[in-house]
N, C-alpha and C. Protein backbone atom coordinates (compact mmCIF):
# COMPACT_ATOMS: atom_id res chain seq x y z
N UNK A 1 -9.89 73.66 -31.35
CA UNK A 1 -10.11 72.48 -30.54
C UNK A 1 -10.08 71.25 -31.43
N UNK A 2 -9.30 70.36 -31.22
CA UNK A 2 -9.39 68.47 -31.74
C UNK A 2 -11.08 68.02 -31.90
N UNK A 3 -11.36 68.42 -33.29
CA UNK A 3 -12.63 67.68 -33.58
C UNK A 3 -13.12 66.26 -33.10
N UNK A 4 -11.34 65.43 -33.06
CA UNK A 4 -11.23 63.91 -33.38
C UNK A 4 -11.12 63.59 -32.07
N UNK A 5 -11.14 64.58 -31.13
CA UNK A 5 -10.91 63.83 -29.12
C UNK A 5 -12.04 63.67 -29.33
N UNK A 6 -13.06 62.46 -28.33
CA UNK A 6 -13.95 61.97 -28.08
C UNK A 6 -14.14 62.35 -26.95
N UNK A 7 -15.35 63.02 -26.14
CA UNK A 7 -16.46 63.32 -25.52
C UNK A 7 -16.03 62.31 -24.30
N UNK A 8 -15.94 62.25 -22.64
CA UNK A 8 -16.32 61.13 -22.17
C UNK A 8 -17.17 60.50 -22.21
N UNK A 9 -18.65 60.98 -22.66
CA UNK A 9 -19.76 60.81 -23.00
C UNK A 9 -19.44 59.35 -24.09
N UNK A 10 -19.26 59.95 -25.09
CA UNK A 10 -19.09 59.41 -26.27
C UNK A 10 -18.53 58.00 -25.88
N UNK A 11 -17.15 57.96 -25.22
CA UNK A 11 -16.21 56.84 -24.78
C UNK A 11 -17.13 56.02 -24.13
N UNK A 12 -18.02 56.87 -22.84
CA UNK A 12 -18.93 55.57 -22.50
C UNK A 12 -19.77 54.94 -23.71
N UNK A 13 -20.52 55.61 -24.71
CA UNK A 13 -21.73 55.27 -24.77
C UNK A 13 -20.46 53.83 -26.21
N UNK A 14 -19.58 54.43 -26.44
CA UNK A 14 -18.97 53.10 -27.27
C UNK A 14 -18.48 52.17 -26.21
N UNK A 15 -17.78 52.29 -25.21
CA UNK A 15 -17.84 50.97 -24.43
C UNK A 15 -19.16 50.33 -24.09
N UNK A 16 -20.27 51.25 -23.95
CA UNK A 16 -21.91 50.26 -23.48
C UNK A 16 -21.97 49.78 -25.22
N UNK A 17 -21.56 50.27 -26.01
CA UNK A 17 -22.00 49.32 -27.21
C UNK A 17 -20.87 47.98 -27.00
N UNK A 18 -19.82 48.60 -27.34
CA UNK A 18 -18.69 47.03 -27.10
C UNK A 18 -19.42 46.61 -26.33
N UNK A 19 -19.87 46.52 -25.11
CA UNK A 19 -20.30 45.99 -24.23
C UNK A 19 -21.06 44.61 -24.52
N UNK A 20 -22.55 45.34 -25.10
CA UNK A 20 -23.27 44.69 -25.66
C UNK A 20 -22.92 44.06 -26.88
N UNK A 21 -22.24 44.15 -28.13
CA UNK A 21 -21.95 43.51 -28.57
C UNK A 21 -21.10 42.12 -28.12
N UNK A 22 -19.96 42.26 -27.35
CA UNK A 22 -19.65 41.20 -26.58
C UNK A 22 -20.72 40.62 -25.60
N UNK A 23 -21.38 40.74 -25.05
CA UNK A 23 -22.91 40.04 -24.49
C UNK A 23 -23.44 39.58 -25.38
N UNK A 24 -23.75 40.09 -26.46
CA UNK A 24 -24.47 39.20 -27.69
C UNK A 24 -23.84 37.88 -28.53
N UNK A 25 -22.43 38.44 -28.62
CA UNK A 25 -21.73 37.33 -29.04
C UNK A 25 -21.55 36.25 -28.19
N UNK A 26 -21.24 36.25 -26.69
CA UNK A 26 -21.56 35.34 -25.77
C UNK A 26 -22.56 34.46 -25.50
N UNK A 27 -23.98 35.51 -25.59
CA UNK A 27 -24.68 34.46 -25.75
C UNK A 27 -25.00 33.72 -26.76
N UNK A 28 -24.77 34.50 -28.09
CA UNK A 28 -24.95 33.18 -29.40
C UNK A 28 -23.88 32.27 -29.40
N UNK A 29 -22.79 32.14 -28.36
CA UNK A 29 -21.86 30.98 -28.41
C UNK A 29 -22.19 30.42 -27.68
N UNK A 30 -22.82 30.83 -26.39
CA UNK A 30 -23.50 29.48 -25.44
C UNK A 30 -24.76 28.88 -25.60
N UNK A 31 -25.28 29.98 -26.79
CA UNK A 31 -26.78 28.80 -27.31
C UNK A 31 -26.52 27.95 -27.99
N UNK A 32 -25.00 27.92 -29.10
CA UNK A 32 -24.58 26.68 -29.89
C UNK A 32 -23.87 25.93 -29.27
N UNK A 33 -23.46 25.97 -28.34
CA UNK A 33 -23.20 25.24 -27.22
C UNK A 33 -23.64 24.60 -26.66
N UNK A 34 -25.13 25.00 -26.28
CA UNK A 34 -26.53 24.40 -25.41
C UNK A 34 -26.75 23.10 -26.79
N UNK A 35 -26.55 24.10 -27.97
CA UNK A 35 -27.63 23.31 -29.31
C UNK A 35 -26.92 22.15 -29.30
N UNK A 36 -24.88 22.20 -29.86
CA UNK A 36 -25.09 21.40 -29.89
C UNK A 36 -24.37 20.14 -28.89
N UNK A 37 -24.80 20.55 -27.68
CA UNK A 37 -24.72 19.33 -26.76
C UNK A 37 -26.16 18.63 -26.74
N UNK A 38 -27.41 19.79 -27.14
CA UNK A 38 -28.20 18.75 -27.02
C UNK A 38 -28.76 17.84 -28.59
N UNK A 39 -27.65 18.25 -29.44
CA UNK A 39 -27.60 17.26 -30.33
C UNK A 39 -26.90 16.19 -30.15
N UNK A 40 -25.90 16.24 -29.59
CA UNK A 40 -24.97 14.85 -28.84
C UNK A 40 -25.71 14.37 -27.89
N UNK A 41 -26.83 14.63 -27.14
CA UNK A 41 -27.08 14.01 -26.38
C UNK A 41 -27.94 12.94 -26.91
N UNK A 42 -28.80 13.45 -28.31
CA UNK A 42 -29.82 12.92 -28.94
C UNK A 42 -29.33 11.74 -29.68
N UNK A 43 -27.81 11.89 -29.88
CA UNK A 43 -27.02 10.83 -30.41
C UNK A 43 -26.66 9.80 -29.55
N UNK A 44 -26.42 10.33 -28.47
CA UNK A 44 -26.20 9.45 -27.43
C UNK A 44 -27.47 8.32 -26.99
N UNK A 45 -28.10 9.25 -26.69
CA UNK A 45 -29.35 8.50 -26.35
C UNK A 45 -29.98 6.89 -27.65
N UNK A 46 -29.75 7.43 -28.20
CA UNK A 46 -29.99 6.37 -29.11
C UNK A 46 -29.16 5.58 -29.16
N UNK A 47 -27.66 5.63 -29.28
CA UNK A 47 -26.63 4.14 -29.06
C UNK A 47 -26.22 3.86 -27.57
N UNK A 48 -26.57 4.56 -26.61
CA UNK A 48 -26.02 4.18 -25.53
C UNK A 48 -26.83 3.75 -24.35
N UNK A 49 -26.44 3.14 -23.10
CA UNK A 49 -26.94 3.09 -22.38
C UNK A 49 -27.32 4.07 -20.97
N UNK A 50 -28.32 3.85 -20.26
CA UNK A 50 -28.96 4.94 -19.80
C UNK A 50 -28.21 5.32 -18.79
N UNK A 51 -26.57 4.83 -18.21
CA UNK A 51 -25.89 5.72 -17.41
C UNK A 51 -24.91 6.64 -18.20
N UNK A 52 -25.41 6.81 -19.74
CA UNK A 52 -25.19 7.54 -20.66
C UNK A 52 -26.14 9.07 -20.82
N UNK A 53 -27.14 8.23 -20.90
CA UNK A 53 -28.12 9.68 -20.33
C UNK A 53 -27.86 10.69 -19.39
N UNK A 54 -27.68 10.04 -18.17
CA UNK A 54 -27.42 10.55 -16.96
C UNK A 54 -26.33 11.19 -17.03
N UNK A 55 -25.25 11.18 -17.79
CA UNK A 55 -24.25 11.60 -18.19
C UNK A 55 -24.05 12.72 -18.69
N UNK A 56 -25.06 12.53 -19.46
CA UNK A 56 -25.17 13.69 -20.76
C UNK A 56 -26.41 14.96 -20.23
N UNK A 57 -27.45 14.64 -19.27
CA UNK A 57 -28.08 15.28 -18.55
C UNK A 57 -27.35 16.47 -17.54
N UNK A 58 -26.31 15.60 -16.85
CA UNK A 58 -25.25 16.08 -16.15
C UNK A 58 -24.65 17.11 -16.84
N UNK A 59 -24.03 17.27 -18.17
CA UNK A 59 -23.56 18.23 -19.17
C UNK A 59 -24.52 19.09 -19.35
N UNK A 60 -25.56 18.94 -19.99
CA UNK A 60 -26.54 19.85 -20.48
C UNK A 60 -27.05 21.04 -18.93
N UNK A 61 -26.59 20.27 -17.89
CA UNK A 61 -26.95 21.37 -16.53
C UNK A 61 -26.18 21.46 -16.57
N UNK A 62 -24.59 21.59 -16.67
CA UNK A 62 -23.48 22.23 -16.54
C UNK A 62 -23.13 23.75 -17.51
N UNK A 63 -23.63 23.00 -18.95
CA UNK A 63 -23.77 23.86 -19.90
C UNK A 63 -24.82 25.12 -19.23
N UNK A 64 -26.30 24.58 -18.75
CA UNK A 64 -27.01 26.00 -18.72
C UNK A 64 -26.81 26.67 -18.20
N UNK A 65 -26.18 26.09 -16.54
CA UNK A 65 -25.55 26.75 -15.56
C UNK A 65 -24.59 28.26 -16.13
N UNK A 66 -23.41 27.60 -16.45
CA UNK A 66 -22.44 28.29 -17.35
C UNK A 66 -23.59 29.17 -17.96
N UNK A 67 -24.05 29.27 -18.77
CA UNK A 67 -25.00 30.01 -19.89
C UNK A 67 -25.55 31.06 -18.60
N UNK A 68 -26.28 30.40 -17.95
CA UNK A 68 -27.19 31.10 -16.84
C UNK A 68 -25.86 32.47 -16.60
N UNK A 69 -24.30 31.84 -15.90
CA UNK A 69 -23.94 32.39 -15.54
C UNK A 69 -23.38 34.31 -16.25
N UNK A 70 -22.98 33.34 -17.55
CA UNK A 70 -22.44 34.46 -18.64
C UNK A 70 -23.56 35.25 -18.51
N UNK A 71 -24.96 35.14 -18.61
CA UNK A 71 -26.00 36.37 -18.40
C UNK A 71 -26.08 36.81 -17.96
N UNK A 72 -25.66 36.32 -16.48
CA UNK A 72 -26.12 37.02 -15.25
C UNK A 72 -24.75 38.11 -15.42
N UNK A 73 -23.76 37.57 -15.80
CA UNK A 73 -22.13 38.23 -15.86
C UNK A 73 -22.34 39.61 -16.56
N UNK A 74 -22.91 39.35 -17.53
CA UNK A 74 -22.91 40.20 -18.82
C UNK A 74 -23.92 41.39 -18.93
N UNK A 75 -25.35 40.99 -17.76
CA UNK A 75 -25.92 41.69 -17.72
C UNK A 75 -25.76 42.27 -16.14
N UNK A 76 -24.65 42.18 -15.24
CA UNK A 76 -24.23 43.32 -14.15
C UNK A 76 -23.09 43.95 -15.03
N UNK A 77 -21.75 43.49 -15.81
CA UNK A 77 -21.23 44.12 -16.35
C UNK A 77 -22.01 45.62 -17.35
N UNK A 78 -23.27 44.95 -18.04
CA UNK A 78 -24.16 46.53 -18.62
C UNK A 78 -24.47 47.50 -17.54
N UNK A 79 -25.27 46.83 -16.54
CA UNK A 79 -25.31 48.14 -15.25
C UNK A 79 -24.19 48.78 -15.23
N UNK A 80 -22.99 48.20 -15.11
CA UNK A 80 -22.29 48.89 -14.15
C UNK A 80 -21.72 49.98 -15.37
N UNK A 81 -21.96 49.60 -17.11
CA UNK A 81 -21.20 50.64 -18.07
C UNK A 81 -22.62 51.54 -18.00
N UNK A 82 -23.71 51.21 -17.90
CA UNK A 82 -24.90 51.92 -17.97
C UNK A 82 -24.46 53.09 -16.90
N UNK A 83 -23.85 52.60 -15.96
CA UNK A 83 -23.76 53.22 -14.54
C UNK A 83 -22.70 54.22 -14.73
N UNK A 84 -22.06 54.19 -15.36
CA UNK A 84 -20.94 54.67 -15.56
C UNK A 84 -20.84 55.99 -16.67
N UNK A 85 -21.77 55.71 -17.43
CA UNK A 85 -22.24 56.62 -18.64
C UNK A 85 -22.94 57.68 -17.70
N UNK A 86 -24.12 57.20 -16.98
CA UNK A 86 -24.55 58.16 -16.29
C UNK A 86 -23.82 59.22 -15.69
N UNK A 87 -23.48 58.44 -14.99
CA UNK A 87 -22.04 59.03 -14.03
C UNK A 87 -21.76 60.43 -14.64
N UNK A 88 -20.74 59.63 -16.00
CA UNK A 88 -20.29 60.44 -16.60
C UNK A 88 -21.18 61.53 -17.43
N UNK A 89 -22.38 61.34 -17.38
CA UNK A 89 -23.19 62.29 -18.19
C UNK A 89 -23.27 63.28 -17.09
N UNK A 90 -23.40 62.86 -15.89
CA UNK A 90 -23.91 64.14 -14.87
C UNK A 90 -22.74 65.03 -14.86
N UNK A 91 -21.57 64.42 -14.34
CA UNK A 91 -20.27 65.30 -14.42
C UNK A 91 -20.21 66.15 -15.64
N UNK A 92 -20.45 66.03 -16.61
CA UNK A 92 -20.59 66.86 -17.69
C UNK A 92 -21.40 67.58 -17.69
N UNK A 93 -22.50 68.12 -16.68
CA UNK A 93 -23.86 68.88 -16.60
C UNK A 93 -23.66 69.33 -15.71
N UNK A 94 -22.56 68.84 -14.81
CA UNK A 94 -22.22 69.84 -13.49
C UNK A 94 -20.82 70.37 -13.43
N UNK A 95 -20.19 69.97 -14.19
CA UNK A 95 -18.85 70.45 -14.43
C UNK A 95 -18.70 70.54 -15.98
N UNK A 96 -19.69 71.53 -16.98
CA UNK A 96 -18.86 71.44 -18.31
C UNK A 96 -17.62 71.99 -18.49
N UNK A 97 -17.30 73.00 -17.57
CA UNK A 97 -16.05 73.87 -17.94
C UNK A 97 -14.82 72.77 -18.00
N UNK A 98 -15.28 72.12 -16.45
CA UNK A 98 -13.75 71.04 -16.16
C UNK A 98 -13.62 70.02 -17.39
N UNK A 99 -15.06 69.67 -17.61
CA UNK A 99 -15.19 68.56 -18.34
C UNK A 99 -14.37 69.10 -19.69
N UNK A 100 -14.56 70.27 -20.62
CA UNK A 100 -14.06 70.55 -21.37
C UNK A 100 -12.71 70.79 -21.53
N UNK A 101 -12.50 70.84 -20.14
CA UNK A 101 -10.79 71.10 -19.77
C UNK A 101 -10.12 69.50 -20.06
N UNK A 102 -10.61 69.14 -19.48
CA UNK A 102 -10.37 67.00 -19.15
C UNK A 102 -10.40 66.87 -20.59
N UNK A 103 -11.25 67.66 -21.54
CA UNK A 103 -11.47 66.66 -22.91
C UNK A 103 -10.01 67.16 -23.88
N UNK A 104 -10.11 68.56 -23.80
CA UNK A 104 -8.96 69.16 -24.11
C UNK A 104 -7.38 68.39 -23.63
N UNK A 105 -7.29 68.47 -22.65
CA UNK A 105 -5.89 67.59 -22.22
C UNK A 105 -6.25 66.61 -22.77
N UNK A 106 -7.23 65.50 -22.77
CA UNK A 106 -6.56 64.23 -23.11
C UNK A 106 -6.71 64.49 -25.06
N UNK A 107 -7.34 65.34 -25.39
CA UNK A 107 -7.18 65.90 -27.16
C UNK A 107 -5.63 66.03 -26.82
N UNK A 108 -4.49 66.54 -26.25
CA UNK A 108 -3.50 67.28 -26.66
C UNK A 108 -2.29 66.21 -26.41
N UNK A 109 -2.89 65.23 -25.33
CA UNK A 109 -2.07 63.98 -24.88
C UNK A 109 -1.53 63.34 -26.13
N UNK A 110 -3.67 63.29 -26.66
CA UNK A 110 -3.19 61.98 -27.99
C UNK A 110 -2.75 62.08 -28.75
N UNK A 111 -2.84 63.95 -29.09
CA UNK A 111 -2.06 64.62 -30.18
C UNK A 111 -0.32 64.54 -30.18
N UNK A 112 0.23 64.57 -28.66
CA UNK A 112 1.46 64.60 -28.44
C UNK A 112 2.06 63.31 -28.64
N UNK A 113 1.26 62.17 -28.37
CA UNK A 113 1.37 60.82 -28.69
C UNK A 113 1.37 59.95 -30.42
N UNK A 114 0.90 61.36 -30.71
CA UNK A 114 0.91 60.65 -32.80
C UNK A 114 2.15 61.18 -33.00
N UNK A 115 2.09 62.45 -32.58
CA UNK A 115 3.20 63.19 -33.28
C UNK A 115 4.55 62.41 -32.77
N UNK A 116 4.98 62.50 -31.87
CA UNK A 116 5.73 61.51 -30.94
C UNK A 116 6.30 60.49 -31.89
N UNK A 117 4.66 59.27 -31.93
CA UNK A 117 5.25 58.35 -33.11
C UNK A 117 5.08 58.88 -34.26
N UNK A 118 4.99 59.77 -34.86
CA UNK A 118 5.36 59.85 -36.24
C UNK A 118 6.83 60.07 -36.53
N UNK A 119 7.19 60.87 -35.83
CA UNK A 119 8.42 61.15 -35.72
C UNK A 119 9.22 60.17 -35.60
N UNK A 120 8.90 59.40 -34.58
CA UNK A 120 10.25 57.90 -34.44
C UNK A 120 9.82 57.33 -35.65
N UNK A 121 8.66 57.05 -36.53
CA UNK A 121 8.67 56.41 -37.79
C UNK A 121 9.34 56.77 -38.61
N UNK A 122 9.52 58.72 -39.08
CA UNK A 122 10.83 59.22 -39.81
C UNK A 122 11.74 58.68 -39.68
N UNK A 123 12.23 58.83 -38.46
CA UNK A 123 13.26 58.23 -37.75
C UNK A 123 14.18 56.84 -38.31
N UNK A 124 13.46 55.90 -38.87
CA UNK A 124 14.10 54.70 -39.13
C UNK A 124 13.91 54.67 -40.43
């Protein structure tokens, strides 16, 4: 058996990590985002006038909004890989035979798919 095929198991639990890593990176780009608009605003505020404020108030709720939103985004996107892992964990506790069958074919797919390109790499 292909040591190197991956588990569906496995596939979820690295997409719930990608997952979260992209959620994390999102939100540390919309907190420097938040930061620094509300360092421009602090700039603002001091040379400008106060339909400048209002201006820049206007941004800073646009910004959290956005922010608000990516969380809310990022954290139904985790349910639904959370959801999905599960999923896939039960099918594997109620079907190991199939499941091992499923893991096997797609082991022999990816195997047919290197070899495949290795060959057209001889090739040229």
């Amino acid at each position: 058996m292909n040591t190197s095929a991956k588990t569906p198991s496995q596939l979820a639990d690295e997409a719930s990590k990608t997952a979260n890593e992209a959620i994390d990176a999102t939100r540390a780009y919309a907190q420097n985002a938040v930061n620094a608009a509300g360092e421009k605003v602090r700039d603002l505020r001091r040379d400008a006038e106060p339909a400048v404020e209002q201006i820049a108030a206007r941004v800073q709720q646009a910004v959290q909004r956005g922010l608000d939103a990516a969380s809310h985004t990022s954290a139904r996107a985790q349910r639904r890989l959370e959801k999905a892992a599960d999923v896939t964990g039960r099918y594997i506790s109620d079907q190991p035979v199939r499941s091992v069958l499923v893991a096997a074919a797609a082991g022999a797919a990816i195997t047919a798919l290197i070899v495949l390109a290795s060959r057209r790499r001889d090739d040229y």
